[in-house]
C-alpha atoms as a PDB file:
ATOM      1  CA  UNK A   1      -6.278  11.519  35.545  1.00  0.00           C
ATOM      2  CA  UNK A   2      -5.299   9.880  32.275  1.00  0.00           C
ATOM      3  CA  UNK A   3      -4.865  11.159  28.664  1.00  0.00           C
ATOM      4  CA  UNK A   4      -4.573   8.836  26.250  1.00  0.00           C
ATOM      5  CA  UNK A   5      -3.665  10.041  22.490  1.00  0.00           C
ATOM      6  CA  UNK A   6      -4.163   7.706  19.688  1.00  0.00           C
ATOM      7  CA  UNK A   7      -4.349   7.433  15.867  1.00  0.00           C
ATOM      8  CA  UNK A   8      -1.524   8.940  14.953  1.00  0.00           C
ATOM      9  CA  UNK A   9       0.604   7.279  11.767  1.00  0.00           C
ATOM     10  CA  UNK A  10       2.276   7.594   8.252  1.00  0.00           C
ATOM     11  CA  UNK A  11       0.191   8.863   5.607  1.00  0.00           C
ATOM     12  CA  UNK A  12       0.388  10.361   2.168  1.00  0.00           C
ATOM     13  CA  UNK A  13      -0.172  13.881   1.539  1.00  0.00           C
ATOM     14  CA  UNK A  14      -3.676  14.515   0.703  1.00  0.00           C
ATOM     15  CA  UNK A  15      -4.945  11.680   3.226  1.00  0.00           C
ATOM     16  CA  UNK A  16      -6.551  11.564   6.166  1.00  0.00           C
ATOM     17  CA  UNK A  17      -6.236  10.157   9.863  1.00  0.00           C
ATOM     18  CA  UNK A  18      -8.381  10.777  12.757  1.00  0.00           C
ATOM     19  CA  UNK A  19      -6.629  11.440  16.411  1.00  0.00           C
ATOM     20  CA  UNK A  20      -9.154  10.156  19.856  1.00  0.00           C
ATOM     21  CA  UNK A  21      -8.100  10.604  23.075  1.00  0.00           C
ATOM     22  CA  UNK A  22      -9.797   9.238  25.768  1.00  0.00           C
ATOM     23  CA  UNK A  23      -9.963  10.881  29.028  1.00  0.00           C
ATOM     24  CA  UNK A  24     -10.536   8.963  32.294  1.00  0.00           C
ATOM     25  CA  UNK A  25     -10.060  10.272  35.735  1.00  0.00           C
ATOM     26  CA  UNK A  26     -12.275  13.834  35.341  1.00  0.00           C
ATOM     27  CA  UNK A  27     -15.678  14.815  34.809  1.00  0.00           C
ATOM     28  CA  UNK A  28     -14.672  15.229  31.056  1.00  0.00           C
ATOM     29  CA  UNK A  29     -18.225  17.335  29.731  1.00  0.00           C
ATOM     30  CA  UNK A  30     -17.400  19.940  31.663  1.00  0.00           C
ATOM     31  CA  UNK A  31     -13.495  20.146  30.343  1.00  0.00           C
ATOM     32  CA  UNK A  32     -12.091  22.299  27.414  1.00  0.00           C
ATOM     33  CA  UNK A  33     -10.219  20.028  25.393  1.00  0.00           C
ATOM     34  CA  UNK A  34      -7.206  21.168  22.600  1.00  0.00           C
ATOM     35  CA  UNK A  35      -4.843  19.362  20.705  1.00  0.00           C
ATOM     36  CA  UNK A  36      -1.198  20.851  19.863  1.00  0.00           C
ATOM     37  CA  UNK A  37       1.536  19.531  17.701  1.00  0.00           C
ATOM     38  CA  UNK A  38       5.311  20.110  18.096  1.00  0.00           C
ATOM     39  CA  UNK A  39       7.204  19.956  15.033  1.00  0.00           C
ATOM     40  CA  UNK A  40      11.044  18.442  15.305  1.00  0.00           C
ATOM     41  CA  UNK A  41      12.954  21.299  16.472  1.00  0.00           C
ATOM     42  CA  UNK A  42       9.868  23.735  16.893  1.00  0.00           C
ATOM     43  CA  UNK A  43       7.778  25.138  19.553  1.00  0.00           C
ATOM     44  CA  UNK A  44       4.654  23.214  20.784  1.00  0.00           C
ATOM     45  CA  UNK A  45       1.547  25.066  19.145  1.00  0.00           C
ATOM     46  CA  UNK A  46      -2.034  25.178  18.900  1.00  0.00           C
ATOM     47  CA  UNK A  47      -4.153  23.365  16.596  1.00  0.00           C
ATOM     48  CA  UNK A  48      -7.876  23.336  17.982  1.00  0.00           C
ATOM     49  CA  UNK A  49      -9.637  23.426  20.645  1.00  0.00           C
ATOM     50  CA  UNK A  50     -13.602  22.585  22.064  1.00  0.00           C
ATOM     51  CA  UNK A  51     -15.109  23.965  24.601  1.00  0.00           C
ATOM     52  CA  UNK A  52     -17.843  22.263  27.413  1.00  0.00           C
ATOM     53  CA  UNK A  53     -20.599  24.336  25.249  1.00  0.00           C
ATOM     54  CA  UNK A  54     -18.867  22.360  22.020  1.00  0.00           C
ATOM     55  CA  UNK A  55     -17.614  25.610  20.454  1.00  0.00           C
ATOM     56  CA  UNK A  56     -14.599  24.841  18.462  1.00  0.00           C
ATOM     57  CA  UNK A  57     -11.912  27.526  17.243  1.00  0.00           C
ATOM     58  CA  UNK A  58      -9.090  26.312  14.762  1.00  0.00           C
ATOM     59  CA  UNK A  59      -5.274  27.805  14.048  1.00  0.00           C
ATOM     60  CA  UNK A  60      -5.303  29.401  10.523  1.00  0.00           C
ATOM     61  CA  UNK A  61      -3.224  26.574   9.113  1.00  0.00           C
ATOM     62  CA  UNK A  62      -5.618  23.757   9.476  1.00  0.00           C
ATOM     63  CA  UNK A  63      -8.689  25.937   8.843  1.00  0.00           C
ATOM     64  CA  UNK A  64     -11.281  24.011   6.729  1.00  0.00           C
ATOM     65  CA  UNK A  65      -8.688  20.463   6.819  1.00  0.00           C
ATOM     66  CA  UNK A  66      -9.513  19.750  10.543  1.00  0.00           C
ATOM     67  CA  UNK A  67     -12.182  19.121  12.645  1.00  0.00           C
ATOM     68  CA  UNK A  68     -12.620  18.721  16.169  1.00  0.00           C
ATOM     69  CA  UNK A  69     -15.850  17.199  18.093  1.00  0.00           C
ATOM     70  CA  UNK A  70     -16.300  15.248  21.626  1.00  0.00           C
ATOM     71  CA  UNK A  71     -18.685  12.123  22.539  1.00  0.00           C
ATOM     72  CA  UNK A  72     -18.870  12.732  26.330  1.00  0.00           C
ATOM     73  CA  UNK A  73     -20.797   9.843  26.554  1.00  0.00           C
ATOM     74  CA  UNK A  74     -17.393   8.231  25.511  1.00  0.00           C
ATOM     75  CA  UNK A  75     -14.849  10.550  27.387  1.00  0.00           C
ATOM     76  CA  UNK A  76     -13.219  11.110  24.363  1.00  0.00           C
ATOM     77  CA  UNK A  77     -11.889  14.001  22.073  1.00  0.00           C
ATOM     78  CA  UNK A  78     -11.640  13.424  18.146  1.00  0.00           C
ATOM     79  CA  UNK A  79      -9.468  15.545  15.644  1.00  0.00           C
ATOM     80  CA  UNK A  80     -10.537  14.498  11.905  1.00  0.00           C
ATOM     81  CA  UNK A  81      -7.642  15.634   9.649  1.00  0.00           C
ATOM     82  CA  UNK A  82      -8.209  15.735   6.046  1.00  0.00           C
ATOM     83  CA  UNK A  83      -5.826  16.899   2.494  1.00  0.00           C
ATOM     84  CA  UNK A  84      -3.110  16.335   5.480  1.00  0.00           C
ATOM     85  CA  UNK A  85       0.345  18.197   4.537  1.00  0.00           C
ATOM     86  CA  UNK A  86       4.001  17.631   4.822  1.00  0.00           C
ATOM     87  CA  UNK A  87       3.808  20.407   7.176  1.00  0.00           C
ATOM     88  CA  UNK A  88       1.083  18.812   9.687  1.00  0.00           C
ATOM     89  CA  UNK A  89       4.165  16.527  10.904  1.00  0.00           C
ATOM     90  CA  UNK A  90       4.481  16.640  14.348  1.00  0.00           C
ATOM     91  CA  UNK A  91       4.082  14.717  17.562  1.00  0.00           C
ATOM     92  CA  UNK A  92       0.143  15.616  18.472  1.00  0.00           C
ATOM     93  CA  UNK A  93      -0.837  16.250  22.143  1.00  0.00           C
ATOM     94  CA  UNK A  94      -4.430  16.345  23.305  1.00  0.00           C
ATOM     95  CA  UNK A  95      -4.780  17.733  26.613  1.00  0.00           C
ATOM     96  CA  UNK A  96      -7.624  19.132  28.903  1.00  0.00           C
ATOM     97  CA  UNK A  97      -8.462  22.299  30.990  1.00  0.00           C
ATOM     98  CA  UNK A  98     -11.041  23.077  33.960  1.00  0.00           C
ATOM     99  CA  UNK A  99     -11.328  26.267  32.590  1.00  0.00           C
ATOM    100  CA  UNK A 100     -12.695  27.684  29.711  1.00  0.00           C
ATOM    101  CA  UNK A 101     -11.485  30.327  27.951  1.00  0.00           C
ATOM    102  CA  UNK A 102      -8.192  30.973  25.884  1.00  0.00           C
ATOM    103  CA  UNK A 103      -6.830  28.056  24.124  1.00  0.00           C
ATOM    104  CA  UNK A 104      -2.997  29.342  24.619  1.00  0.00           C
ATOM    105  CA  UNK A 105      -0.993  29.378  26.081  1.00  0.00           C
ATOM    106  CA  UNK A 106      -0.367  25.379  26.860  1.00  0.00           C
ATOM    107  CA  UNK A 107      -0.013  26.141  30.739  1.00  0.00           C
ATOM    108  CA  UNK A 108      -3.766  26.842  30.908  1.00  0.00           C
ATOM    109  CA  UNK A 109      -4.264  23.433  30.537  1.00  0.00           C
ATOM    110  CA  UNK A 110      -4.463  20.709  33.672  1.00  0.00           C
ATOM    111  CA  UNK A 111      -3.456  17.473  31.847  1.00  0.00           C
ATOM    112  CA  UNK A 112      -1.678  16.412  28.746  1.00  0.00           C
ATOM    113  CA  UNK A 113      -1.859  13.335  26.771  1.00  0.00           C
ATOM    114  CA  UNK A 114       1.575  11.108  25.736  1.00  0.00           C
ATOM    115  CA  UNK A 115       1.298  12.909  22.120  1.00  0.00           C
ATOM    116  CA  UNK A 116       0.689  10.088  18.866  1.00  0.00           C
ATOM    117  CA  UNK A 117       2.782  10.843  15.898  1.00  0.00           C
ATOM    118  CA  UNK A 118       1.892  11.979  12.446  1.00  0.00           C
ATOM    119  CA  UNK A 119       4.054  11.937   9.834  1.00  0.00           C
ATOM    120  CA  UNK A 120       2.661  13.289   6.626  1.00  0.00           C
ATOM    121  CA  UNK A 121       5.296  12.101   3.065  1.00  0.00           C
ATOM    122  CA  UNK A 122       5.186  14.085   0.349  1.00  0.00           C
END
């Protein structure tokens, strides 16, 4: 099973980048899929997550900046990040779980991308 996390880069404050990550390896409709971001010198945390059923729930920070859909004809989870902050800098993680549920804590999930950076200047 294979995670693999792209799209991250530099951007302004105010821009926008859109994460994929491309699953191969697992019968991906039927996995939960979040992305998480770690912060230099912070705890990993959640950022979104969709379920099978493509219902989507959001941490309060990125509420109304970031959106987070799935093609599973394409295997592949999307994170659309708009009026991006100095704040959203972090390494970004997508990873997947068999189970749906919670979105935290991080060991509910199976698999874990190699994480794509995002660095937001102000």
């Amino acid at each position: 099973v294979q995670l693999q996390a792209s799209g991250g880069g530099l951007v302004q404050a105010g821009g926008s980048l859109r994460l994929s990550c491309a699953a191969s390896g697992v019968t991906f409709r039927r996995y939960q899929m979040g992305w998480f971001r770690q912060a230099p010198g912070k705890e990993r945390e959640f950022v979104a997550v969709i379920r099978w059923s493509a219902t989507t729930y959001y941490t309060d920070a990125v509420k109304g900046r970031f959106t987070i859909s799935r093609d599973n004809a394409k295997n592949t989870v999307y994170l659309q990040m708009n009026s991006l902050k100095p704040e959203d800098t972090a390494v970004y993680y997508c990873a997947a779980s068999d189970v749906s549920g919670s979105a935290w804590p991080p060991a509910r999930y199976d698999y874990w991308g190699q994480g794509t950076l995002v660095t937001v200047s102000s």
